[in-house]
Protein backbone atom coordinates (compact mmCIF):
# COMPACT_ATOMS: atom_id res chain seq x y z
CA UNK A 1 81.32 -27.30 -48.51
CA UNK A 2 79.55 -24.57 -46.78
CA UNK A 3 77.23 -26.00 -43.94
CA UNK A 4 75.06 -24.07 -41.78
CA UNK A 5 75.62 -22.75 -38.72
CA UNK A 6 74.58 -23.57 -35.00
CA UNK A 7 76.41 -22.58 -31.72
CA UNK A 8 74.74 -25.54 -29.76
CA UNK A 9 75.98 -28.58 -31.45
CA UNK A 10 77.30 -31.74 -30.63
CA UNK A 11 79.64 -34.30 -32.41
CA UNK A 12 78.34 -38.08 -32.16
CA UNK A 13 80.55 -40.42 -30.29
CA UNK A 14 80.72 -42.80 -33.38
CA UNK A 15 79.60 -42.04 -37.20
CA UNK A 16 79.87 -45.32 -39.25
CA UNK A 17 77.85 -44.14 -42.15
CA UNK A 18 78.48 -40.30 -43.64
CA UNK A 19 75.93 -38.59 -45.94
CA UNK A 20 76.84 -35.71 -48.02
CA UNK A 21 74.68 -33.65 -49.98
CA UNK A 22 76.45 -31.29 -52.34
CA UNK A 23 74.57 -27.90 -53.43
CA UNK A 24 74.97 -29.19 -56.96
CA UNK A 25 72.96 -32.11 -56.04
CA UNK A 26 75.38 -34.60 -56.20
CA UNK A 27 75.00 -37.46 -53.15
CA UNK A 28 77.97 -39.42 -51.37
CA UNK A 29 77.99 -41.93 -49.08
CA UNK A 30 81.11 -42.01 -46.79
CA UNK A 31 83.22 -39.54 -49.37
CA UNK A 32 82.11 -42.20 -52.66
CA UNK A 33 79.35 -40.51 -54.92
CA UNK A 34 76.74 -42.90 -55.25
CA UNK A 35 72.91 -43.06 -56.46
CA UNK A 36 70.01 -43.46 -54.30
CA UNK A 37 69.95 -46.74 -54.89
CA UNK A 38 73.09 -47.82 -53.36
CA UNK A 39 72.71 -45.25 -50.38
CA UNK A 40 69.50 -47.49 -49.86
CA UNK A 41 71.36 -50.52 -50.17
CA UNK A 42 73.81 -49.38 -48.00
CA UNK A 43 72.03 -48.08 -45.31
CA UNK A 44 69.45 -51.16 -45.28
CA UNK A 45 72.90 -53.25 -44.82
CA UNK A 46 74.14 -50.92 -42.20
CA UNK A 47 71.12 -51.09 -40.08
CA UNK A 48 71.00 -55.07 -40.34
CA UNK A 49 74.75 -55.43 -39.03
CA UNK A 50 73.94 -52.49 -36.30
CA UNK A 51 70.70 -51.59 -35.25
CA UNK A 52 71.98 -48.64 -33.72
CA UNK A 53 74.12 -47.18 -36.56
CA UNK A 54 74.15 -43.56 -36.68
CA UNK A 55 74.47 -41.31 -39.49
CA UNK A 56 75.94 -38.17 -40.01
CA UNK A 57 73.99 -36.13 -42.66
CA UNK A 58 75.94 -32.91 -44.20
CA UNK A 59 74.47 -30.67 -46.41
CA UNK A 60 75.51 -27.47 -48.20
CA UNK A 61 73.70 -24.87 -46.89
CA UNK A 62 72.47 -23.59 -50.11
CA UNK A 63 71.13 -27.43 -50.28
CA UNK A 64 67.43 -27.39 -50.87
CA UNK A 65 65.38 -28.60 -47.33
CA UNK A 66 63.49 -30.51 -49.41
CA UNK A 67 66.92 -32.66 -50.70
CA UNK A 68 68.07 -32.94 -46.93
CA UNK A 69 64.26 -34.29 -45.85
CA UNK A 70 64.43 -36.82 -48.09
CA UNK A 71 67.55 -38.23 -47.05
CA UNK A 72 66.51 -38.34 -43.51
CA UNK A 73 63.18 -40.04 -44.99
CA UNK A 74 65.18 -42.55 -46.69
CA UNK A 75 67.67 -43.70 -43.63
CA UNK A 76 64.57 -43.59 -41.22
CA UNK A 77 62.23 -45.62 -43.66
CA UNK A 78 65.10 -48.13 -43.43
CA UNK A 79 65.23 -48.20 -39.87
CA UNK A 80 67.97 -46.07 -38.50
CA UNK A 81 66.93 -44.08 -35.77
CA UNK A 82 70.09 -42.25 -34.62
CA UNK A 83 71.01 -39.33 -37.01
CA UNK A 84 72.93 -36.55 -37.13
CA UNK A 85 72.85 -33.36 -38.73
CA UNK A 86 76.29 -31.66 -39.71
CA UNK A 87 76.73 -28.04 -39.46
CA UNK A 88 79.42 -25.43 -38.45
CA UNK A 89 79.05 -23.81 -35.00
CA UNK A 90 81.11 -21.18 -35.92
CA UNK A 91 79.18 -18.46 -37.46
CA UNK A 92 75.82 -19.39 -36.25
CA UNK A 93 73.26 -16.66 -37.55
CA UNK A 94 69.71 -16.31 -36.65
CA UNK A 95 66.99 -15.91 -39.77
CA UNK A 96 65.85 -13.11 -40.16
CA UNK A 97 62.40 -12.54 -38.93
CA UNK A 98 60.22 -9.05 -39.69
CA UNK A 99 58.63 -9.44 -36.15
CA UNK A 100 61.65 -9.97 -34.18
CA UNK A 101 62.48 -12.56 -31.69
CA UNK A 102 60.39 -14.73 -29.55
């Protein structure tokens, strides 16, 4: 997987649920491919054994936004409110901009 870049991040303390989107679309939960469905079920189950579950979400950077939003939708709508996104501080690169920097 390719993930984005970012030189300021910080790895959670504890990650009991791990969401993967892959740029082909597929969606795992915890390294097991599963449908929306039982990432709601999942998560809703999560959340009632831990109110303060966190989860990691990892994307492929050529993921679309919109896939990654709705993830975050979904585990928010079911009450999780610690989340993580995964990325790779290694190469962090800033987007281009045609007026420059703030």
């Amino acid at each position: 997987m390719d993930l984005p870049k970012a030189s300021q991040a910080t790895a959670p303390k504890k990650t009991p649920l791990g969401v993967t989107l892959t740029k082909d679309g597929r969606l795992y939960l915890n390294g097991e491919e599963v449908t929306p469905a039982q990432l709601r079920t999942a998560v809703a189950s999560a959340v009632k054994e831990d109110a303060k579950v966190t989860v990691l979400i990892a994307a492929d950077k050529h993921t679309s936004h919109g896939r990654v939003v709705w993830v975050l939708d979904v585990v928010k709508s079911l009450g999780v409110t610690n989340f993580t996104i995964q990325i790779d501080p290694t190469a962090l690169q800033a987007p281009s901009s045609k007026q420059g920097t703030p």
